[in-house]
Protein backbone atom coordinates (compact mmCIF):
# COMPACT_ATOMS: atom_id res chain seq x y z
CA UNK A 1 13.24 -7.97 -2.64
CA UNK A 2 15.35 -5.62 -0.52
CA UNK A 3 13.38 -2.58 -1.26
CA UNK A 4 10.38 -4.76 -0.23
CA UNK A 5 12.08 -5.20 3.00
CA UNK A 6 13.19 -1.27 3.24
CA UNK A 7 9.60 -0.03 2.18
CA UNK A 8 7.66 -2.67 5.03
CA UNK A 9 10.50 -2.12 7.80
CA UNK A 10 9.89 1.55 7.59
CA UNK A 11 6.21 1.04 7.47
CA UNK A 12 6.18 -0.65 10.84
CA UNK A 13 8.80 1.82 12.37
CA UNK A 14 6.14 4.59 11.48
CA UNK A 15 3.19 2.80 12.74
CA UNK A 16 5.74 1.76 16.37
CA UNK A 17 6.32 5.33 16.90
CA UNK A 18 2.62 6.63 16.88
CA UNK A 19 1.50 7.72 19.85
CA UNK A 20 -1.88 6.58 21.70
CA UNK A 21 -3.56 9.35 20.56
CA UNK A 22 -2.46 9.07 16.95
CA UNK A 23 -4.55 6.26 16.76
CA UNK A 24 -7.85 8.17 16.84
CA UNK A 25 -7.02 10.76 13.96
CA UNK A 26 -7.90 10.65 10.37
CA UNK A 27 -5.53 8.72 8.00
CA UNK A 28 -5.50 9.15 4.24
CA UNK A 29 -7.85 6.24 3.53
CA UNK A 30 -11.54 7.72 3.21
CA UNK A 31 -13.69 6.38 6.43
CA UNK A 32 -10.57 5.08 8.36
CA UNK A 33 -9.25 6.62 11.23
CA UNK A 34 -5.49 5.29 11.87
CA UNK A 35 -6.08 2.43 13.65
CA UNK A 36 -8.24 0.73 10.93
CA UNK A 37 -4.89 1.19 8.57
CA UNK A 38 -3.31 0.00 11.12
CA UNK A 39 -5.68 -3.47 11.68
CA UNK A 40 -5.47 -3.49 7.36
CA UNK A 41 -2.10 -3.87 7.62
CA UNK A 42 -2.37 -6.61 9.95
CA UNK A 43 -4.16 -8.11 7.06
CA UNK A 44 -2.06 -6.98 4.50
CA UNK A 45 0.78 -8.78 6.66
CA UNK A 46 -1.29 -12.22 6.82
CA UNK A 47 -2.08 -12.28 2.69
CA UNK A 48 1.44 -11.93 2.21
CA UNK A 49 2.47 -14.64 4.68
CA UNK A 50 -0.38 -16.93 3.08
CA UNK A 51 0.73 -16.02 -0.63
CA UNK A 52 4.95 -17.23 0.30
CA UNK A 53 3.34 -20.50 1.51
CA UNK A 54 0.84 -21.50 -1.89
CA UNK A 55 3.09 -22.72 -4.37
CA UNK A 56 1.66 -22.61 -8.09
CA UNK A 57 2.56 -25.35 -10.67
CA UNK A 58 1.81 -23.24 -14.04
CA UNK A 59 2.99 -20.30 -15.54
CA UNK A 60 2.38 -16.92 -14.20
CA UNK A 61 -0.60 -14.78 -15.16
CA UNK A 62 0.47 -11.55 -13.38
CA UNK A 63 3.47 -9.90 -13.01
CA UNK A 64 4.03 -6.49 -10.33
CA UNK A 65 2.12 -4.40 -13.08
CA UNK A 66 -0.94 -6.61 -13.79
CA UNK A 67 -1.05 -7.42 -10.14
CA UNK A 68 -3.40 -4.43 -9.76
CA UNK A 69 -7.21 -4.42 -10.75
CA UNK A 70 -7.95 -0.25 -11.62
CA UNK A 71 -11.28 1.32 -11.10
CA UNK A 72 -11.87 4.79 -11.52
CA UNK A 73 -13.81 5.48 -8.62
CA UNK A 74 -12.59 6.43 -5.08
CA UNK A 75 -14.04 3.99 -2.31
CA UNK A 76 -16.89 5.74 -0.30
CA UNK A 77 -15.67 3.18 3.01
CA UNK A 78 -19.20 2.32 2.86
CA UNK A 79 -17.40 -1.11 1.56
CA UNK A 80 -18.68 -4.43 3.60
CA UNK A 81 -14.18 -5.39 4.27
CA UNK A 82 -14.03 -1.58 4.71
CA UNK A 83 -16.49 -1.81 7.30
CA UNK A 84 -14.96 -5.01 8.72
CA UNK A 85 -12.09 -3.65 9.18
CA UNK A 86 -13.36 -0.83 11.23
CA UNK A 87 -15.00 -3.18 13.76
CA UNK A 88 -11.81 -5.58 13.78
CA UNK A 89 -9.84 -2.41 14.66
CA UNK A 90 -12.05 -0.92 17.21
CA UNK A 91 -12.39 -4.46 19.05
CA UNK A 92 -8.35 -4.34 19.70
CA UNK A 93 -9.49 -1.49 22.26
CA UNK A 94 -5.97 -0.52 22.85
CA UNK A 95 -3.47 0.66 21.06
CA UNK A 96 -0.59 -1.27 22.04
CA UNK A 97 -2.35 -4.44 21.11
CA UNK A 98 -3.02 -3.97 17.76
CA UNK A 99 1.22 -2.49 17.15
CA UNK A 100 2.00 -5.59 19.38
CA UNK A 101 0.28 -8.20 16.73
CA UNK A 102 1.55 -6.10 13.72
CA UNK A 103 4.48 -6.06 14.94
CA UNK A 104 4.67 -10.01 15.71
CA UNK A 105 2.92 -10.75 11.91
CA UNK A 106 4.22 -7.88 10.10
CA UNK A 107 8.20 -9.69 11.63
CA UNK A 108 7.13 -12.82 10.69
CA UNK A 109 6.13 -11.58 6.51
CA UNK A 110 8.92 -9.57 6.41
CA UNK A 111 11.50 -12.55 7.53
CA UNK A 112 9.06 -14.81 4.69
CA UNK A 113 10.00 -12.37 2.34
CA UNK A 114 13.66 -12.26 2.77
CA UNK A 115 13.82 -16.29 2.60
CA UNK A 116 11.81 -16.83 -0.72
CA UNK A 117 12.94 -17.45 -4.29
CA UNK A 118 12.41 -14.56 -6.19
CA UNK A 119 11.70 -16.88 -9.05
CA UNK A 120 9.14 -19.25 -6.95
CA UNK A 121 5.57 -19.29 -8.48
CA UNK A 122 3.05 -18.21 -6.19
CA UNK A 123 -1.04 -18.33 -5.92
CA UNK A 124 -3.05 -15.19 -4.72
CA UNK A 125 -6.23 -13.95 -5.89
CA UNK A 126 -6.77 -16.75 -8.42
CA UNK A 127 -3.70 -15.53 -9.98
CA UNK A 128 0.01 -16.72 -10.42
CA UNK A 129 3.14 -15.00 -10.21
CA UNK A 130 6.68 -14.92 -8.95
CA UNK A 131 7.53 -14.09 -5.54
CA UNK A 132 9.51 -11.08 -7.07
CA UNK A 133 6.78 -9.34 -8.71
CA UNK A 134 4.23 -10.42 -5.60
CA UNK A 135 6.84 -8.62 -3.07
CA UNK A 136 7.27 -5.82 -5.83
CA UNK A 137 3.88 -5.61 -6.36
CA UNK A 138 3.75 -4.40 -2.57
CA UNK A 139 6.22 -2.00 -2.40
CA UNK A 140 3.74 0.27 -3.76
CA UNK A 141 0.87 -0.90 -1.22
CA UNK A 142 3.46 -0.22 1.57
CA UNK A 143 4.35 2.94 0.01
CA UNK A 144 0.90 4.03 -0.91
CA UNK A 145 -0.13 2.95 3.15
CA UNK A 146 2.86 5.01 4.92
CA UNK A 147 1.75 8.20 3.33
CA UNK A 148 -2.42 6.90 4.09
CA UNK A 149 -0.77 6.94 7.91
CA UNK A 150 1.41 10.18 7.93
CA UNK A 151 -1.16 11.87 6.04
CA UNK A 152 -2.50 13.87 9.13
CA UNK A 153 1.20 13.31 11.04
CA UNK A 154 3.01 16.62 10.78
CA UNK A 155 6.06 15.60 11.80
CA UNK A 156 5.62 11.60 10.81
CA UNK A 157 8.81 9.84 9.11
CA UNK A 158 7.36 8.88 5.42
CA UNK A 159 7.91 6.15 3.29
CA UNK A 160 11.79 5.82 1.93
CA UNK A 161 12.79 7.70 -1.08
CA UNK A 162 13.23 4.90 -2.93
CA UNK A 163 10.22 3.56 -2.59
CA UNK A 164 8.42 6.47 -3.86
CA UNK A 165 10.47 6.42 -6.83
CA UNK A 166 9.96 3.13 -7.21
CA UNK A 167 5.70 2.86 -7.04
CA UNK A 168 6.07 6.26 -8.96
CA UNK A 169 7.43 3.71 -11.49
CA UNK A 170 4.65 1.34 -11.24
CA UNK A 171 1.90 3.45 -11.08
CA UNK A 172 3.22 4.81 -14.24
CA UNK A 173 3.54 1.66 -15.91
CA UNK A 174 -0.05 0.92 -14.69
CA UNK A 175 -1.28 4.32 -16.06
CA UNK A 176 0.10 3.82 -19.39
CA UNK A 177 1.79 7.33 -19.13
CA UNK A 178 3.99 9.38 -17.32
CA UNK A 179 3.44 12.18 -14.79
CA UNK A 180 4.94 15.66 -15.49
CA UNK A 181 8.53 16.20 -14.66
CA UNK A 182 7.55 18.72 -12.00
CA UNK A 183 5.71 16.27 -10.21
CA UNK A 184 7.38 14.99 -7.23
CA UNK A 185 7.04 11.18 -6.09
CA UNK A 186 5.38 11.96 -3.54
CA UNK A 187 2.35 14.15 -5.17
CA UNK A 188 1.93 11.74 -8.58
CA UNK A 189 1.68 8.83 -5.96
CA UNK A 190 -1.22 10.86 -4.51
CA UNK A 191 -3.21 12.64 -7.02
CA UNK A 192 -2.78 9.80 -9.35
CA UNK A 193 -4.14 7.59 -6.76
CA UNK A 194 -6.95 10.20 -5.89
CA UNK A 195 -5.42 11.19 -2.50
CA UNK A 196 -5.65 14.46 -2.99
CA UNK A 197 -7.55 16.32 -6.07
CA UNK A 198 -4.75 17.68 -8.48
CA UNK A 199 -4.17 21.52 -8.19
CA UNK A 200 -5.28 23.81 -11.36
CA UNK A 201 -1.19 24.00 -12.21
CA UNK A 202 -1.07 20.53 -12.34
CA UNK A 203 -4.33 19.85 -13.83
CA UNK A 204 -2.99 21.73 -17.11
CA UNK A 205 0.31 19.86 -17.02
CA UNK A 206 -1.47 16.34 -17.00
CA UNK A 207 -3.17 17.47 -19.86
CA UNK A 208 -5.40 14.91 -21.53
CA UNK A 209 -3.97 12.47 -18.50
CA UNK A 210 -5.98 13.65 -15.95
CA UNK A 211 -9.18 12.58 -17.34
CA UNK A 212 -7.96 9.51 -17.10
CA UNK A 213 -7.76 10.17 -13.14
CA UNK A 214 -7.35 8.63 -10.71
CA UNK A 215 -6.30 4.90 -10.72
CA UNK A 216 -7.89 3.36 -8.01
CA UNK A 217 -5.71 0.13 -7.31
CA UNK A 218 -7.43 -3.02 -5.80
């Protein structure tokens, strides 16, 4: 729950301290400049709000593992949301509007998630599962965001270092396998997400793993 809190505060300090301009540039999601990660997270920030507030009654069928659905192939952004979210973004017009509403949501989940019982059942997605795997669950979509918005930042503050140990973690668990040793957080989080195409070095050091590449998470 606290790392939850760490990984999102840090998240939202990033996205405060862009400039106007930063807006406008590329982030790491294919087909979405800044601002449209920006508008997602407003999203992002809503779901999680919504999820606190739908109690479930039966047992859970996810935990922060299973959360994620995997496909092998990167999105194109030629996605119908994808392309939602590009118009929702570009109809803020400004920039200071769209940190002024993540800011006022992205408060609002992040006080939610400080106040819930890690053990309360929750409903998202037709699924069920604790609060504490939900909020876990989204350490590594905060995570896997701040480096989407620092991506073409030289200078940007990225995520916290224990949050890119700890979605190292999960993405490992969800792969089944672990990365190489020589791998830093930072660069399994990325080429085993598809980020960035894995260098011939550590092509050979995946081995047999990086046919297996990458894990798309949805």
């Amino acid at each position: 729950m606290d790392l939850f809190s760490r990984s999102w505060t840090a998240l939202r300090t990033a996205v405060a301290e862009l400039s106007d301009e930063d807006f406008a540039r590329p982030s790491g999601c294919t087909g979405w400049l800044v601002r449209d990660l920006v508008c997602h997270l407003v999203i992002d920030a809503q779901d999680v709000l919504i999820t606190l507030v739908t109690p479930a009654g039966t047992e859970p069928t996810r935990d922060a593992v299973t959360y994620w659905n995997v496909a092998g192939t990167p999105p194109t952004g030629d996605d119908p949301l994808d392309a939602l979210t590009v118009r929702l973004a570009a109809a803020y017009e400004e920039p200071w509007l769209l940190r002024f509403h993540l800011d006022d949501v992205g408060s609002a989940a992040g006080r939610a998630a400080e106040l819930a019982d890690p053990g309360l059942r929750v409903s998202t997605r037709d699924e069920v599962l604790t609060a504490g795997d939900y909020l876990s669950a989204y350490v590594l979509e905060w995570t896997l965001h701040h480096l989407d918005l620092v991506a073409h930042l030289p200078g940007a503050a990225g995520p916290p270092v224990e949050g890119l140990r700890r979605s190292r973690e999960l993405l490992e668990a969800i792969a089944g396998a672990a990365f190489p040793a020589s791998f830093s957080d930072k660069d399994a989080l990325l080429v085993g997400t598809g980020r960035r195409a894995p260098t011939g070095t550590e092509r050979a050091e995946l081995g047999e793993q990086a046919a297996r590449l990458p894990l798309v998470l949805g």
